[in-house]
N, C-alpha and C. Protein backbone atom coordinates (compact mmCIF):
# COMPACT_ATOMS: atom_id res chain seq x y z
N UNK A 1 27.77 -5.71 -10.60
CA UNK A 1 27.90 -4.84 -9.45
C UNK A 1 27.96 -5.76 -8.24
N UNK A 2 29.27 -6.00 -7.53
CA UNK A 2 29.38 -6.09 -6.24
C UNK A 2 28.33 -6.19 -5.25
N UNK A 3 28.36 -7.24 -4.03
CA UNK A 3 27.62 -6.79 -3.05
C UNK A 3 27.83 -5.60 -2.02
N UNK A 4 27.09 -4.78 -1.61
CA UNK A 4 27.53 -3.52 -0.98
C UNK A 4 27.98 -2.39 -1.94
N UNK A 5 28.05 -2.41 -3.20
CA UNK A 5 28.61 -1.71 -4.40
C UNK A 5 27.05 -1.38 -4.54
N UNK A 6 26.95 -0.04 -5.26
CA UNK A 6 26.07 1.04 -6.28
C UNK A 6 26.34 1.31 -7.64
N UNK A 7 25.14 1.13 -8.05
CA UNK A 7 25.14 1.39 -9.18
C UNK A 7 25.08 3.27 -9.41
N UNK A 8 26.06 4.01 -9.64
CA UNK A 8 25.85 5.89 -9.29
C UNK A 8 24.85 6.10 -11.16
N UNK A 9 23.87 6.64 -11.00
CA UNK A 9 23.04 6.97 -12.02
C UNK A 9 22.92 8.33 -12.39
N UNK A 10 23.53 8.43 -13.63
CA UNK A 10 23.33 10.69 -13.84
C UNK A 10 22.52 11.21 -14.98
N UNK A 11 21.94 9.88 -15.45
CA UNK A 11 20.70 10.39 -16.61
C UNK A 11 19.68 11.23 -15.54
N UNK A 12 19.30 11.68 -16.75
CA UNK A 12 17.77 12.51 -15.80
C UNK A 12 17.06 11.39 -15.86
N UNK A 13 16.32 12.23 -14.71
CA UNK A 13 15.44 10.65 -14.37
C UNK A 13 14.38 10.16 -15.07
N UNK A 14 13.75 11.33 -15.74
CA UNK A 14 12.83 10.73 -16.52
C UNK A 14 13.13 10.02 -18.13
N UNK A 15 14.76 9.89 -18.12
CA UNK A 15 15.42 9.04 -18.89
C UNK A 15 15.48 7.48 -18.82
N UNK A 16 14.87 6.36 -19.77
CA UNK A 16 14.17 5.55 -18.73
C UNK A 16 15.91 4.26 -19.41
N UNK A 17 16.47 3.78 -18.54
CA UNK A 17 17.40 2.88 -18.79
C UNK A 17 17.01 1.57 -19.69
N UNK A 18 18.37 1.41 -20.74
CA UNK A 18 18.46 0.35 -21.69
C UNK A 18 19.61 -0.82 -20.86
N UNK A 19 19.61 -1.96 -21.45
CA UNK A 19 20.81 -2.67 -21.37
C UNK A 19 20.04 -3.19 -19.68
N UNK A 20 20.95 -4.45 -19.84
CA UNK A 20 20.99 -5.07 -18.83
C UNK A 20 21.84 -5.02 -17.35
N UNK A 21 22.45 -5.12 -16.19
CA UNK A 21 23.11 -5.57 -15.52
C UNK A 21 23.32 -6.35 -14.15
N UNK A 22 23.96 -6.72 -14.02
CA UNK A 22 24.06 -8.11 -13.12
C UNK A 22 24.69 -7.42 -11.90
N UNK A 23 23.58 -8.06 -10.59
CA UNK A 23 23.48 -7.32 -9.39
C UNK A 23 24.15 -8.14 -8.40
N UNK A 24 24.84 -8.42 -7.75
CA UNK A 24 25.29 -9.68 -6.64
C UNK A 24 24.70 -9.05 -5.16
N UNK A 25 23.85 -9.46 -4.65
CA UNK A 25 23.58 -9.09 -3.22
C UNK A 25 24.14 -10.67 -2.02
N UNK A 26 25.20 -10.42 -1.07
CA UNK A 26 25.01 -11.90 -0.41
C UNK A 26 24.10 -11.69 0.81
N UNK A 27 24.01 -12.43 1.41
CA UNK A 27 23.42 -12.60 2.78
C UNK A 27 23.68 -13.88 3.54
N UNK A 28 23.96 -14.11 4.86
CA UNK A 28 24.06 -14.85 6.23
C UNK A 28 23.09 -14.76 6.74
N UNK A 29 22.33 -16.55 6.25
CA UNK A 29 20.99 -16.82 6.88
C UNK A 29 21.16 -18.41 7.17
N UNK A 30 20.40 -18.58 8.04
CA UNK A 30 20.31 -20.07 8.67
C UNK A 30 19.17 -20.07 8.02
N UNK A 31 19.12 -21.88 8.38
CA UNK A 31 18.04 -22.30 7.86
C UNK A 31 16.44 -21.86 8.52
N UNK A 32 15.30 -22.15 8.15
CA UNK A 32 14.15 -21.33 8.47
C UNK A 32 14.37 -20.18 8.34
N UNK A 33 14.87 -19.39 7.91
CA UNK A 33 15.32 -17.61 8.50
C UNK A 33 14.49 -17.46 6.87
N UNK A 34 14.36 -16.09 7.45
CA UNK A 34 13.54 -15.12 6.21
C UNK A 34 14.11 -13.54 5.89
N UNK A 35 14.26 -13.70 5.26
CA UNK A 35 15.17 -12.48 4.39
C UNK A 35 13.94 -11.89 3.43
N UNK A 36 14.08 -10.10 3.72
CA UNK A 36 13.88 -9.21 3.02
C UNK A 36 14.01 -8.68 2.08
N UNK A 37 13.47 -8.42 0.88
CA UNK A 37 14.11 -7.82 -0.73
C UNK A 37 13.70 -7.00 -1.34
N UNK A 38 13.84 -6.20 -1.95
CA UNK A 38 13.17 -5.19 -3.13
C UNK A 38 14.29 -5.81 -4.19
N UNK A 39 13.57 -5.49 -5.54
CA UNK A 39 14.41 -5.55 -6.66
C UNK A 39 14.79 -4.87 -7.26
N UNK A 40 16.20 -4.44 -7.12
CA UNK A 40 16.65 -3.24 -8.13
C UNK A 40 16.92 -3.38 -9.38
N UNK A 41 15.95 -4.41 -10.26
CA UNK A 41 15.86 -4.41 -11.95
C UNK A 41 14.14 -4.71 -12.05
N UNK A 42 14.19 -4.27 -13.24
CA UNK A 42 12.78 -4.31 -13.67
C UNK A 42 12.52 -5.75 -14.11
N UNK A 43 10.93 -6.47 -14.22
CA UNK A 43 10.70 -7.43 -14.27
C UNK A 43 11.53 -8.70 -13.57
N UNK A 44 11.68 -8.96 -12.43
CA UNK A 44 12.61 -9.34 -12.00
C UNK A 44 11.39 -10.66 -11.09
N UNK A 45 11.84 -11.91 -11.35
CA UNK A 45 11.27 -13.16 -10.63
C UNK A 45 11.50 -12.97 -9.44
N UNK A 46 10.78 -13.16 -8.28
CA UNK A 46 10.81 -13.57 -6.78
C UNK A 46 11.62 -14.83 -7.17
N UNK A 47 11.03 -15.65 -7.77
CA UNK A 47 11.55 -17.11 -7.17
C UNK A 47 12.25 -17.47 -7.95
N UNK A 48 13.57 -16.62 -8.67
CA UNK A 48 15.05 -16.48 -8.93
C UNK A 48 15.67 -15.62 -7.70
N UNK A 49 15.08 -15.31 -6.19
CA UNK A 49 16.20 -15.03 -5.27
C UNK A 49 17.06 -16.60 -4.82
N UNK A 50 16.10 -17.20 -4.79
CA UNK A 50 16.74 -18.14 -4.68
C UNK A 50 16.23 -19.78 -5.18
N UNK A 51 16.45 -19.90 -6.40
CA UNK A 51 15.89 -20.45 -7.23
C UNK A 51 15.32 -22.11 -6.50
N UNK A 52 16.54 -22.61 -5.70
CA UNK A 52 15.96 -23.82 -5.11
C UNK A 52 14.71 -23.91 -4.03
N UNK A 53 14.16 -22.95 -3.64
CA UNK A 53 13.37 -22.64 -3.10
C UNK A 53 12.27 -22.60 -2.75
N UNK A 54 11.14 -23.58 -2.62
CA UNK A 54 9.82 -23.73 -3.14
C UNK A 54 9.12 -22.07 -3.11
N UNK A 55 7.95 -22.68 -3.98
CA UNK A 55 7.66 -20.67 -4.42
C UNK A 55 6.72 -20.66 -3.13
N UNK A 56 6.36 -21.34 -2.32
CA UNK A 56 5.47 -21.44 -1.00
C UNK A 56 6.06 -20.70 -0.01
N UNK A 57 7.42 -20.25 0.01
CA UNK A 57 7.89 -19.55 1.13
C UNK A 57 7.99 -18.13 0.30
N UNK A 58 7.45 -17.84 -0.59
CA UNK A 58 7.65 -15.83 -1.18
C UNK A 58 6.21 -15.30 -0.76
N UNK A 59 6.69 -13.99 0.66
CA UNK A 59 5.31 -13.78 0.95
C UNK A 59 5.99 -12.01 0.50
N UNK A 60 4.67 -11.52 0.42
CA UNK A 60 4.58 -10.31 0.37
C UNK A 60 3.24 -10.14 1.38
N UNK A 61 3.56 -8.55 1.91
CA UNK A 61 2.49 -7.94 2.75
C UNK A 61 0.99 -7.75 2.23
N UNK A 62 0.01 -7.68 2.56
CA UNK A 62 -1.41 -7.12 2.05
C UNK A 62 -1.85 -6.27 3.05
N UNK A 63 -1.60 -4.71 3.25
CA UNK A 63 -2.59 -4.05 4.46
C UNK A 63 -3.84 -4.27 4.10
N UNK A 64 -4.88 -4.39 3.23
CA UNK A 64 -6.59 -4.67 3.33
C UNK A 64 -6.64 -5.58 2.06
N UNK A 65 -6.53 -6.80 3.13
CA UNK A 65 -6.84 -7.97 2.65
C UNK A 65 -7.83 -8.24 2.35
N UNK A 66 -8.54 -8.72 0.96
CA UNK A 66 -9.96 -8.92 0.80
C UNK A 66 -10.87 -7.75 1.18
N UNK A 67 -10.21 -6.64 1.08
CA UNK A 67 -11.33 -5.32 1.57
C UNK A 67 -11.59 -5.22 2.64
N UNK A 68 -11.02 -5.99 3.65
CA UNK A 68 -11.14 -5.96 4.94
C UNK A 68 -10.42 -4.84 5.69
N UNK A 69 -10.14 -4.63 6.90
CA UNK A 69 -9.34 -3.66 7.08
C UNK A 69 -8.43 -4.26 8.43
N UNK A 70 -8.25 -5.44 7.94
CA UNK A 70 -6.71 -5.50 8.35
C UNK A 70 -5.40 -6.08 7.32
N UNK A 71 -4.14 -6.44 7.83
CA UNK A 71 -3.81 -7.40 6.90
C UNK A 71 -3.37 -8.46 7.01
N UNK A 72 -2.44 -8.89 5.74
CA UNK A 72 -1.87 -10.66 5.68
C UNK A 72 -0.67 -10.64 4.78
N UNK A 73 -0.45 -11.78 4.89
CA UNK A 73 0.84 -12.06 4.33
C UNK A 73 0.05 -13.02 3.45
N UNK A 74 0.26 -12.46 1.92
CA UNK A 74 -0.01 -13.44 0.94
C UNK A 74 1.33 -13.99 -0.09
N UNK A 75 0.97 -14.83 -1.15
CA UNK A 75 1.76 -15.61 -2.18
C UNK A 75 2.50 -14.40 -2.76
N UNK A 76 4.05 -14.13 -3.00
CA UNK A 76 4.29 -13.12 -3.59
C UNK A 76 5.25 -14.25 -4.30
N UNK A 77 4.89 -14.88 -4.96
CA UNK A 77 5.70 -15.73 -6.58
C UNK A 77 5.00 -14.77 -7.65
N UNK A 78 5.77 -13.50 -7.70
CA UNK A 78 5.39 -12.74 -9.15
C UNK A 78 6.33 -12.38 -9.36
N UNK A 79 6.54 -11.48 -10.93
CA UNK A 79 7.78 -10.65 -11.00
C UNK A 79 7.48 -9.55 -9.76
N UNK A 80 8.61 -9.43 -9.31
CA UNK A 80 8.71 -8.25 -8.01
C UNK A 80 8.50 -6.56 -8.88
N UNK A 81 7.36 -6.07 -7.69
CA UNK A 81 7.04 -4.94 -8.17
C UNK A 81 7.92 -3.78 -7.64
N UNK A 82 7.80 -2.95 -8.40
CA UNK A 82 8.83 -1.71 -8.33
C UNK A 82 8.33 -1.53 -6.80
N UNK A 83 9.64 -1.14 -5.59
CA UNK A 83 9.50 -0.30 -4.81
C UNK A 83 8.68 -1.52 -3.35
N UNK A 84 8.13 -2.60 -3.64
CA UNK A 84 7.16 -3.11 -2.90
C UNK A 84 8.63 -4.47 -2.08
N UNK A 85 8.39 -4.97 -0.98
CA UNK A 85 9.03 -5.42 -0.63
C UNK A 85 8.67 -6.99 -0.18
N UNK A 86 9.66 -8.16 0.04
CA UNK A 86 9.11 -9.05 0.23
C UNK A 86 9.73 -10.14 0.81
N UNK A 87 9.26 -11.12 1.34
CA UNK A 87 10.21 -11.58 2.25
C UNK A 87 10.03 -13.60 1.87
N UNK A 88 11.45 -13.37 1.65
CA UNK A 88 11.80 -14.96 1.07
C UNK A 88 12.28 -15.97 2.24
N UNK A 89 12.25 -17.27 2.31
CA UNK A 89 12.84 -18.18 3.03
C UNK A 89 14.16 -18.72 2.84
N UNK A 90 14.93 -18.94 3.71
CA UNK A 90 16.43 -19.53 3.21
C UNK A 90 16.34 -20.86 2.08
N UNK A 91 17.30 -20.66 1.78
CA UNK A 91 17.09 -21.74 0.70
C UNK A 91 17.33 -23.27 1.35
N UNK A 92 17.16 -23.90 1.36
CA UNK A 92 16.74 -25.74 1.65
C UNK A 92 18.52 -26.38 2.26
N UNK A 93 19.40 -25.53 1.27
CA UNK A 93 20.73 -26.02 1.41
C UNK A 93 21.25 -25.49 2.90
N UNK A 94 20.57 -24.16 3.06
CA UNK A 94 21.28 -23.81 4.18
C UNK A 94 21.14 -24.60 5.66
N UNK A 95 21.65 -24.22 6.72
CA UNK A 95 21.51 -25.11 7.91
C UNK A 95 21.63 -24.52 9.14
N UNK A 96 21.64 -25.33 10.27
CA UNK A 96 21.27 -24.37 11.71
C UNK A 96 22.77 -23.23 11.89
N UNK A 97 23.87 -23.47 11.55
CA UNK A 97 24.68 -22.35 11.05
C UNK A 97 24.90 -21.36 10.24
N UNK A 98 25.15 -20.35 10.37
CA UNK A 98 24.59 -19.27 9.25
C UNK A 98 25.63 -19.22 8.37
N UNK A 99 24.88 -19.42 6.74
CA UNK A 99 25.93 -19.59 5.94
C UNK A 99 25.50 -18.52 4.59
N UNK A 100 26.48 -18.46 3.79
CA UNK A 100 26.60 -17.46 2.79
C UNK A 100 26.05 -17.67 1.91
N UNK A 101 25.01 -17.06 1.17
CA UNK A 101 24.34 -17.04 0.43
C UNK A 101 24.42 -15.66 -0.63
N UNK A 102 24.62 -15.74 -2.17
CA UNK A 102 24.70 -14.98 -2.98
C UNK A 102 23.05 -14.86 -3.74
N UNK A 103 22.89 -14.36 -4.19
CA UNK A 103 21.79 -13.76 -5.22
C UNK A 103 21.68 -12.80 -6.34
N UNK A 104 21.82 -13.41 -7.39
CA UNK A 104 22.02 -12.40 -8.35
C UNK A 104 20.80 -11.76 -8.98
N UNK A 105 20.96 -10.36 -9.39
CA UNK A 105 19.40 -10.02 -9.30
C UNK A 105 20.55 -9.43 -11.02
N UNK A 106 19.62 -9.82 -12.35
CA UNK A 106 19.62 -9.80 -13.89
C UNK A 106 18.68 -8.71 -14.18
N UNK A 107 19.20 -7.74 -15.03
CA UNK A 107 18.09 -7.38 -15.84
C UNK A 107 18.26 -5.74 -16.00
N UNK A 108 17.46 -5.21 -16.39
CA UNK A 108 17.66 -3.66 -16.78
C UNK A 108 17.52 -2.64 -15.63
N UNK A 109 18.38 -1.84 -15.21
CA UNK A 109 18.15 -1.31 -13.51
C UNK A 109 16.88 -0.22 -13.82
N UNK A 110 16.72 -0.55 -12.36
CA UNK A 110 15.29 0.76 -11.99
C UNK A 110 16.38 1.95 -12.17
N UNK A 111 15.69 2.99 -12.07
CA UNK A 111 16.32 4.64 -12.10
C UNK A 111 15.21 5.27 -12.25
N UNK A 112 15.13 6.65 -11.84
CA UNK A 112 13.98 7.71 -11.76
C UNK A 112 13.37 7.71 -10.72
N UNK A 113 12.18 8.65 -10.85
CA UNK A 113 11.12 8.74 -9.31
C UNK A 113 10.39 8.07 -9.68
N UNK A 114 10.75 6.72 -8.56
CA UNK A 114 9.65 5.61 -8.69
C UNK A 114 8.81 5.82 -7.17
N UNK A 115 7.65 5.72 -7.51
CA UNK A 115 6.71 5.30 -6.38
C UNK A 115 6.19 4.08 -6.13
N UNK A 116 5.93 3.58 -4.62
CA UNK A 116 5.73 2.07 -4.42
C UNK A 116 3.99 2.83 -3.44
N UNK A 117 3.03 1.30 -3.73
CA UNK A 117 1.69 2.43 -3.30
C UNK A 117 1.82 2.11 -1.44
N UNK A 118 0.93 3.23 -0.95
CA UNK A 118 1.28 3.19 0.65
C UNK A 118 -0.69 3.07 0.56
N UNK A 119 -0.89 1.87 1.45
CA UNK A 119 -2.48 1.88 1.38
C UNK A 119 -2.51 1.05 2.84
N UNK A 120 -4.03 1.50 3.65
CA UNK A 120 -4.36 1.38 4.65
C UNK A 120 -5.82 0.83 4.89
N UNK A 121 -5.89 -0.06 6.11
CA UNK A 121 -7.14 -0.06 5.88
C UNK A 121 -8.15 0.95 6.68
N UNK A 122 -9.67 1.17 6.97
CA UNK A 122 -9.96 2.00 7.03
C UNK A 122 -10.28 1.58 8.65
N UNK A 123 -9.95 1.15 9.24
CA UNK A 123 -10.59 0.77 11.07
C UNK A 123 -10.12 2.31 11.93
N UNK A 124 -10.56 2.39 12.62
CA UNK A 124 -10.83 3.67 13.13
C UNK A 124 -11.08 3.19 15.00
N UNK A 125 -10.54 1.63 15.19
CA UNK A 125 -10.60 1.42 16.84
C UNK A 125 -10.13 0.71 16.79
N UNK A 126 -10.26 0.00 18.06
CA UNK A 126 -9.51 -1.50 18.51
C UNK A 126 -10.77 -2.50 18.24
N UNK A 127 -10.31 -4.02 18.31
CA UNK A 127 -10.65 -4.83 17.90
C UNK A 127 -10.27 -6.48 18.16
N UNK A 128 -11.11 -7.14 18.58
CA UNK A 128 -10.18 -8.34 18.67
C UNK A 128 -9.70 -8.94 17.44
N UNK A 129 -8.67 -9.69 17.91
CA UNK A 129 -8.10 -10.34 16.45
C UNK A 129 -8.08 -12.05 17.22
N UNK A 130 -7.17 -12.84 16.70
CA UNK A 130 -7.20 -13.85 16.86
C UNK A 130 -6.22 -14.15 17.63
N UNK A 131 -5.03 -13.01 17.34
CA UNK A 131 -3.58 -12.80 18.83
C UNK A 131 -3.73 -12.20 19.52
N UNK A 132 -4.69 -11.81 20.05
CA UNK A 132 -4.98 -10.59 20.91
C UNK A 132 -6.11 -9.49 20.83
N UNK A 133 -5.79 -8.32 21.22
CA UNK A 133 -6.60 -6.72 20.73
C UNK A 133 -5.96 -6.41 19.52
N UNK A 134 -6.18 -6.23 18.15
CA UNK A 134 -5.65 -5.25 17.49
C UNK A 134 -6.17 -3.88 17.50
N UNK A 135 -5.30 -2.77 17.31
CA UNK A 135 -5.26 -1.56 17.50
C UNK A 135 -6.15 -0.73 15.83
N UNK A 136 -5.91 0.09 16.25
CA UNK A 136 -6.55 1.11 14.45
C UNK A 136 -5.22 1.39 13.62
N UNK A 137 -4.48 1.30 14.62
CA UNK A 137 -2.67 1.42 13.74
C UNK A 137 -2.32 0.06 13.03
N UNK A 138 -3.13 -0.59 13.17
CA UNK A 138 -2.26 -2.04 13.10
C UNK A 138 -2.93 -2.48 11.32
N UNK A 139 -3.55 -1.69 10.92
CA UNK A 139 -3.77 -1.84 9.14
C UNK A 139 -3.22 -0.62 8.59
N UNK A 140 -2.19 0.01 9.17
CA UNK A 140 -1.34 0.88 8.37
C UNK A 140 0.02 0.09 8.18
N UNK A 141 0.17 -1.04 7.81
CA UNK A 141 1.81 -1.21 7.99
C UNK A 141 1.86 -1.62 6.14
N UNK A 142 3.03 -1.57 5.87
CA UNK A 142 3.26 -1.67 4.60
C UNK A 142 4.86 -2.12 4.16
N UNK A 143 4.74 -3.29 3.60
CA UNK A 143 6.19 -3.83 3.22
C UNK A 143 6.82 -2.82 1.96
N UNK A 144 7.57 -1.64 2.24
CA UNK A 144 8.29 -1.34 0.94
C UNK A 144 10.18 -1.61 0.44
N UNK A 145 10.53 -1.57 0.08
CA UNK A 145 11.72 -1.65 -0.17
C UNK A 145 12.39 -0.60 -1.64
N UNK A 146 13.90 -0.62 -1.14
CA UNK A 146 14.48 0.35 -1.86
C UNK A 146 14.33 -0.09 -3.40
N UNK A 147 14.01 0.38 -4.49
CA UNK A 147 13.87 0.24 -5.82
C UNK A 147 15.04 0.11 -6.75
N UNK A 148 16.31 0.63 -5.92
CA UNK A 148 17.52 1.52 -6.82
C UNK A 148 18.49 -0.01 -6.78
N UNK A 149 19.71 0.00 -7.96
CA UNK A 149 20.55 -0.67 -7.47
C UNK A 149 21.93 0.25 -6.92
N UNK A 150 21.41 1.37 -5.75
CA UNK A 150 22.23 2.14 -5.18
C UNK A 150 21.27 2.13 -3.77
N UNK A 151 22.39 2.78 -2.79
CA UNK A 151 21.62 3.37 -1.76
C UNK A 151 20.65 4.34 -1.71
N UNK A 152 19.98 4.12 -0.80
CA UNK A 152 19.07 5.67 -0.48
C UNK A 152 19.29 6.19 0.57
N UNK A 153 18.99 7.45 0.71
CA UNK A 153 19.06 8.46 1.84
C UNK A 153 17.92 8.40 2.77
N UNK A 154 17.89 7.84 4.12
CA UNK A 154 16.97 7.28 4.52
C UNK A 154 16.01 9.17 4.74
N UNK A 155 16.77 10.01 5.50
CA UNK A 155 16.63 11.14 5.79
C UNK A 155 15.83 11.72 4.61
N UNK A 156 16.42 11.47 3.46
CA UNK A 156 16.14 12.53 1.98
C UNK A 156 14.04 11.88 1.86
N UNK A 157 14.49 10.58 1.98
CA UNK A 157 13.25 9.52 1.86
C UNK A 157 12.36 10.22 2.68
N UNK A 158 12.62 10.46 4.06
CA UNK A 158 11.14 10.86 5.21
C UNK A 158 10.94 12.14 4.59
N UNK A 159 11.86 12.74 4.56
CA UNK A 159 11.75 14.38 4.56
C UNK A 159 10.78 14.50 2.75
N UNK A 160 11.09 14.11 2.09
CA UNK A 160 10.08 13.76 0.56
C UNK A 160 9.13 13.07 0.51
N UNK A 161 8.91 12.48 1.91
CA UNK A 161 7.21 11.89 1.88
C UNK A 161 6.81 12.43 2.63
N UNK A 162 6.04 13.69 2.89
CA UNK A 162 5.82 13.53 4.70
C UNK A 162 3.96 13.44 4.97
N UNK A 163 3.55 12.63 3.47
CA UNK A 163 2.42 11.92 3.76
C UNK A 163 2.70 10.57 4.59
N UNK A 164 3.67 10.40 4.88
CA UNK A 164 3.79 8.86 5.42
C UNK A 164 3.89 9.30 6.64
N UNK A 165 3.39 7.87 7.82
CA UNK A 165 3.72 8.64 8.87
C UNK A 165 4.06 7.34 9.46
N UNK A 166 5.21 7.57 10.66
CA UNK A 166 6.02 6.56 11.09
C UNK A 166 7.12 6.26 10.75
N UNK A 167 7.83 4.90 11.01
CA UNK A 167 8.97 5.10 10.69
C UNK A 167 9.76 4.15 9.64
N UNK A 168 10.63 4.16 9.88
CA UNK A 168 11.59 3.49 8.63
C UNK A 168 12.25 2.32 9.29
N UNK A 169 12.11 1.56 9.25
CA UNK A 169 12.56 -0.01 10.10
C UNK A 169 13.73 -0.64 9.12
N UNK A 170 15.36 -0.51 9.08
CA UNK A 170 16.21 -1.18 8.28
C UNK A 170 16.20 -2.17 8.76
N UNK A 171 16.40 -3.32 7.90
CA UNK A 171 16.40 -4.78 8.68
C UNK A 171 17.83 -4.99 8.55
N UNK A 172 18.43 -5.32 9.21
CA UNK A 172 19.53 -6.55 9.41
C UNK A 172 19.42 -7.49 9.88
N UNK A 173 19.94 -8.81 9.50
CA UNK A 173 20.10 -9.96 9.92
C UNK A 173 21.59 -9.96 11.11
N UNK A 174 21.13 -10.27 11.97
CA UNK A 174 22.06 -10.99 12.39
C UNK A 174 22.47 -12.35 13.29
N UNK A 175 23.49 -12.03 13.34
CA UNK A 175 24.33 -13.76 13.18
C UNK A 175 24.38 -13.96 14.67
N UNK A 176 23.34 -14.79 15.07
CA UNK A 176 23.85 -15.79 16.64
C UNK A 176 23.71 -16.97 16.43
């Protein structure tokens, strides 16, 4: 499957997919730059987005870190979890010009109603932090990403959670 291409899925969903297939996503990133991912196959390596990569730059989010109630950005060198999102470093080759980068994501596609968990910590005021005041909003944030190797309906998404509250932030990169 193409970059910008979908995979269209018409099993029922609680039909759970066999067989493998091969995903091409590209992206235009300079060097230092950090790029966003979910994985649309199951069991799927972080540190096969971009294999040359030391596994020191795969962070994933933590809203209550250590039971605390704020969060962090910890080590996310695991297989990538359904639905959870995470953010990789350009790979070593790239440079202060933004250059093309492919990623192939292998393996058996997600499909069905998948859930990714939405967790908060429990602060209830403001607070100093170490950049400033943090707020009581500021241990609700949560890295998720799309699960599918298709689009989603960002609209269909709010309107089917409406335990979540806030908003939907698409990232794009772009090129200066």
């Amino acid at each position: 499957i193409n970059d910008n291409a979908s995979l269209v899925q018409i099993n029922n969903p609680g039909i759970a997919n066999a067989g493998n297939i091969t995903m091409y996503r590209n992206t235009d990133i300079k060097l230092y730059d950090y790029v966003y991912w979910s994985s649309p196959v199951t069991s799927f390596a972080s540190s096969a987005i971009f294999p040359a990569r030391s596994t020191g730059f795969i962070w994933k989010w933590n809203p209550t870190h250590n039971g605390t109630d704020y969060g962090i950005w910890i080590n996310g060198n695991e297989n990538m979890t359904v639905g959870r999102g995470y953010i990789v470093r350009a790979p070593n080759t790239s440079t202060a010009t933004p250059t093309s980068h492919q990623v192939t994501f292998s393996g058996v596609p997600n499909n069905g109603n998948l859930s990714a968990q939405i967790v908060r910590g429990t602060r209830t005021s403001s607070y100093p932090s170490p950049v400033g005041t943090a707020t009581a909003e500021d241990d609700n944030w949560n890295l998720i990403g799309n699960p599918y190797p298709s689009a989603i309906d960002a609209n269909m998404f709010i309107s089917s959670n409406l335990n979540i509250d806030g908003t939907i932030r698409l990232w794009t990169h772009g090129l200066s």
